[in-house]
C-alpha atoms as a PDB file:
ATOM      1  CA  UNK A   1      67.464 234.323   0.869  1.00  0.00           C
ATOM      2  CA  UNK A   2      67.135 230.871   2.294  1.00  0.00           C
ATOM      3  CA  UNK A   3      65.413 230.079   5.927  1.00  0.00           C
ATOM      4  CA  UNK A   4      66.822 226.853   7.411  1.00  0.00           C
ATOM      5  CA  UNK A   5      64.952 225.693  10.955  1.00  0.00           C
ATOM      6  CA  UNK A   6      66.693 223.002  12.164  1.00  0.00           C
ATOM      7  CA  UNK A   7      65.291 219.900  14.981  1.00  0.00           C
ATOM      8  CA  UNK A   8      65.780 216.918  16.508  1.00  0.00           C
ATOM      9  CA  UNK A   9      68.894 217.512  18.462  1.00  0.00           C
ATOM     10  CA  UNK A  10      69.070 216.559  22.268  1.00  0.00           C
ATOM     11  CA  UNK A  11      70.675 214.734  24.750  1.00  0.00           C
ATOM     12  CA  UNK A  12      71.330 211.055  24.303  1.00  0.00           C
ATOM     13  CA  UNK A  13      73.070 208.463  25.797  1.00  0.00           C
ATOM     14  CA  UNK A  14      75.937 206.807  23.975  1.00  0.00           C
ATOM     15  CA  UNK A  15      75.263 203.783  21.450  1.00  0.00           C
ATOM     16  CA  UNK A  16      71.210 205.765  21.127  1.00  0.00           C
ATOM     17  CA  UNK A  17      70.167 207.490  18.128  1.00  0.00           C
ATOM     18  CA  UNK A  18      68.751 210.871  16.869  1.00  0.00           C
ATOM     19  CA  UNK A  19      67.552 211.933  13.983  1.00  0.00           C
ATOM     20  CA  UNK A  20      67.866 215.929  12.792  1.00  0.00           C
ATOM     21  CA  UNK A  21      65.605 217.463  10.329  1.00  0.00           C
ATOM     22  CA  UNK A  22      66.421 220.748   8.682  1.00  0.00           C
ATOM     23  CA  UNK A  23      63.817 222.433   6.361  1.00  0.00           C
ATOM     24  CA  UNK A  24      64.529 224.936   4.309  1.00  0.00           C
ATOM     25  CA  UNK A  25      62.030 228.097   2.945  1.00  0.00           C
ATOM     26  CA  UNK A  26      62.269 230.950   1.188  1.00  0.00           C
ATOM     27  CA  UNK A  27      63.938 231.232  -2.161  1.00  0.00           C
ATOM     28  CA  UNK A  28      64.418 226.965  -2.297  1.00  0.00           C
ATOM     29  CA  UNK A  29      64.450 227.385  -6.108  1.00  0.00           C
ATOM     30  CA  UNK A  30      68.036 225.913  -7.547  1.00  0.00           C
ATOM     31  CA  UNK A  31      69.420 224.608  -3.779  1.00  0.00           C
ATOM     32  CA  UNK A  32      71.715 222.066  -4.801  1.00  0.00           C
ATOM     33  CA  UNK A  33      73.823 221.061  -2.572  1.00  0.00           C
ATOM     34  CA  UNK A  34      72.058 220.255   1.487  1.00  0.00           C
ATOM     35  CA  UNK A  35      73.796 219.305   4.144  1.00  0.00           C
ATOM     36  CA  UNK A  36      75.307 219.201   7.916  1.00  0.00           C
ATOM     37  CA  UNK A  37      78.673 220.332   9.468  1.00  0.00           C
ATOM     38  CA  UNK A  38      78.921 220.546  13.199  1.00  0.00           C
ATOM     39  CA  UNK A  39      81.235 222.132  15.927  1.00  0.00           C
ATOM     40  CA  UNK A  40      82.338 220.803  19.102  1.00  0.00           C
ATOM     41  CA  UNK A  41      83.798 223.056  21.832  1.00  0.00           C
ATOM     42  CA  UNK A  42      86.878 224.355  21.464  1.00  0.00           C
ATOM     43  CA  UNK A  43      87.133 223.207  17.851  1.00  0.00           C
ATOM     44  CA  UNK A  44      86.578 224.135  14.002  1.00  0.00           C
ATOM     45  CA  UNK A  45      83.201 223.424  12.782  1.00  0.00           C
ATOM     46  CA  UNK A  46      83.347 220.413  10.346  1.00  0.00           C
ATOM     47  CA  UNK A  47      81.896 218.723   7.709  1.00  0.00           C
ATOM     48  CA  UNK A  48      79.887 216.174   8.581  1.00  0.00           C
ATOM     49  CA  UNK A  49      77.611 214.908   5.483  1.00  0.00           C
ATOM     50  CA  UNK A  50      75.883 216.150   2.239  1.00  0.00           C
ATOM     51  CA  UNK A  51      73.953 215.646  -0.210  1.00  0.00           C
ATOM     52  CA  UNK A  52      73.880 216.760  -4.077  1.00  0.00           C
ATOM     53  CA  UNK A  53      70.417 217.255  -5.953  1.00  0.00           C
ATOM     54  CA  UNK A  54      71.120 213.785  -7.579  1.00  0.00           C
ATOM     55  CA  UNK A  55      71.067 212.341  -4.090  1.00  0.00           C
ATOM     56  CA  UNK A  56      75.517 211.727  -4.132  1.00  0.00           C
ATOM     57  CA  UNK A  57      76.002 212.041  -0.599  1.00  0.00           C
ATOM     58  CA  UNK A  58      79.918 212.549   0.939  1.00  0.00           C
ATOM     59  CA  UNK A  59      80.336 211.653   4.317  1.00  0.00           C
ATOM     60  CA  UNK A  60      83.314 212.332   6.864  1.00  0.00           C
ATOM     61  CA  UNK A  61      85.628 209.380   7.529  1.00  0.00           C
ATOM     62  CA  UNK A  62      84.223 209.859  11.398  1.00  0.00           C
ATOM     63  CA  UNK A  63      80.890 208.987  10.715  1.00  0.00           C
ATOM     64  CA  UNK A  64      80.740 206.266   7.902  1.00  0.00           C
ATOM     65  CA  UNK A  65      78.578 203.375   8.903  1.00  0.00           C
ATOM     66  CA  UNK A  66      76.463 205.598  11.513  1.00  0.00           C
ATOM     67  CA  UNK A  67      75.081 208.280   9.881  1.00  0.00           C
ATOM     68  CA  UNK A  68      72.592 208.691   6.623  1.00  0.00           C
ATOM     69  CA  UNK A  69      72.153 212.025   5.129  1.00  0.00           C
ATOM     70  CA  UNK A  70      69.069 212.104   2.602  1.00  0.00           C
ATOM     71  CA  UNK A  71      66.672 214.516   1.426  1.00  0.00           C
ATOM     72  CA  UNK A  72      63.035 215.533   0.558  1.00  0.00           C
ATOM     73  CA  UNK A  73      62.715 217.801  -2.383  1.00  0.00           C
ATOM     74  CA  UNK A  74      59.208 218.444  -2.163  1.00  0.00           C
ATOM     75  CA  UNK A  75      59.446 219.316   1.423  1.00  0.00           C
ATOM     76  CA  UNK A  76      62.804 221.094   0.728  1.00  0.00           C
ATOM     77  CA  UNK A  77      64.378 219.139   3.829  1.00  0.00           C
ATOM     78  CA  UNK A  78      67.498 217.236   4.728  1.00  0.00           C
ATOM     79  CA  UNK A  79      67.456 214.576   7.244  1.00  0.00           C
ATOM     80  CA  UNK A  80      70.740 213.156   8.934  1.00  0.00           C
ATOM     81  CA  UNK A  81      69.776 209.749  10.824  1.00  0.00           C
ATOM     82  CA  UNK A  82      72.441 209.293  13.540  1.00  0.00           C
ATOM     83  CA  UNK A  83      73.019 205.543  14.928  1.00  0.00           C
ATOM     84  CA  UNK A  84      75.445 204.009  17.331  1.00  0.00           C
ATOM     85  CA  UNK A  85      76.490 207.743  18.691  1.00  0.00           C
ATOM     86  CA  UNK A  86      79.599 208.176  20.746  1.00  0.00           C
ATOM     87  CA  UNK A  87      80.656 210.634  23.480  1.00  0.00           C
ATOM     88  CA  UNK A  88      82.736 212.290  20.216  1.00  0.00           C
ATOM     89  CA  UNK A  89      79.513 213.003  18.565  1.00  0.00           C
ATOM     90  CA  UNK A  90      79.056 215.925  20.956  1.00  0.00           C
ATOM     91  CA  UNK A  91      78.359 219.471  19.209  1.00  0.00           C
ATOM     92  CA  UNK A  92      76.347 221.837  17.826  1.00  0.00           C
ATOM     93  CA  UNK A  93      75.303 220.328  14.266  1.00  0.00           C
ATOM     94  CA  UNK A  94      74.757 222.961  11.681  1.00  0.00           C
ATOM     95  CA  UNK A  95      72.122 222.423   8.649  1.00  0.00           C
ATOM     96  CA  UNK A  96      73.780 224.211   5.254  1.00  0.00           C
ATOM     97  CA  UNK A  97      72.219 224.500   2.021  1.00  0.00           C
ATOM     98  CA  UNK A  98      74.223 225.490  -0.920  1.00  0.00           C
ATOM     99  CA  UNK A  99      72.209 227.324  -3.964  1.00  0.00           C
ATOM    100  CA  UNK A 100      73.341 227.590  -7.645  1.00  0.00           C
ATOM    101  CA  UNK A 101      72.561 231.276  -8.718  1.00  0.00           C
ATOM    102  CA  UNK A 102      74.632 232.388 -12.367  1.00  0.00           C
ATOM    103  CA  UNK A 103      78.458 231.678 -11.449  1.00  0.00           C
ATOM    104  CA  UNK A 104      77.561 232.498  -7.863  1.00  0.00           C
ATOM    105  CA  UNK A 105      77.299 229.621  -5.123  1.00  0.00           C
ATOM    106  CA  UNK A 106      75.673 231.553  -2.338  1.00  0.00           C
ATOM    107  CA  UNK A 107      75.267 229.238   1.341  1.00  0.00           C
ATOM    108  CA  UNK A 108      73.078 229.602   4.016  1.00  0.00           C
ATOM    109  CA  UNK A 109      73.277 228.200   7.725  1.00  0.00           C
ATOM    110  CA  UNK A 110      70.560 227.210  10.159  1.00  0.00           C
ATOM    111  CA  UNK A 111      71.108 228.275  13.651  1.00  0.00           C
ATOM    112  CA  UNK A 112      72.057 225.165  14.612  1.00  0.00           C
ATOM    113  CA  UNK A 113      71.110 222.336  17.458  1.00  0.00           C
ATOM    114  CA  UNK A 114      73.003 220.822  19.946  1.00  0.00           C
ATOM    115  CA  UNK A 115      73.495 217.192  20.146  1.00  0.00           C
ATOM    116  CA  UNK A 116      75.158 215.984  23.446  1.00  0.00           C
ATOM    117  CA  UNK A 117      76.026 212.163  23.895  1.00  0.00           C
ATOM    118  CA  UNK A 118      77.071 211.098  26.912  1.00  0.00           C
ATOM    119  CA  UNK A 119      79.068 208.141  27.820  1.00  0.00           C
END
């Protein structure tokens, strides 16, 4: 099993940044990929950046430019930097981590944190 605590979210006005952390305990051995999808109300919960264990990250088209996903493998934490936020931005970001065990690809969530821009 894999812990995930998650911080940094909050209330910020629009054009401000945030920065979320996410670090992960527990059985950290073989995590490869980390990452962040988030869910605004009233809609799926998306994808919003990861991040492989050779540090390829994938970003949605939405926030290209703004946000930067990176990682700390001896801290076993994922960072997403979030600049020039918009009123869109507004949900409940979720930290994922992604483990490679056999043929088996096993995920784990964080609770989440709530990230509310306003305009």
């Amino acid at each position: 099993q894999v812990q995930l605590v998650e911080s940094g979210g909050g209330l910020v006005q629009a054009g401000g940044s945030l920065r979320l952390s996410c670090a992960a305990s527990g059985s950290t051995f073989s995590i490869y990929v980390m990452g962040w999808y988030r869910q605004a109300p009233g809609k799926q919960r998306e994808l919003v950046a990861d991040i492989k264990s050779d540090d390829s990250t994938n970003y949605a088209d939405a926030v290209k430019g703004r946000f930067t996903i990176s990682r700390d493998n001896a801290k076993n934490t994922v960072y997403l930097q979030m600049n020039s936020l918009k009123p869109e931005d507004t949900a409940v970001y979720y930290c994922y981590v992604k483990r490679i065990v056999g043929s088996n690809r096993p995920v784990f969530w964080g609770p989440g944190t709530q990230v509310t821009v306003s305009s």
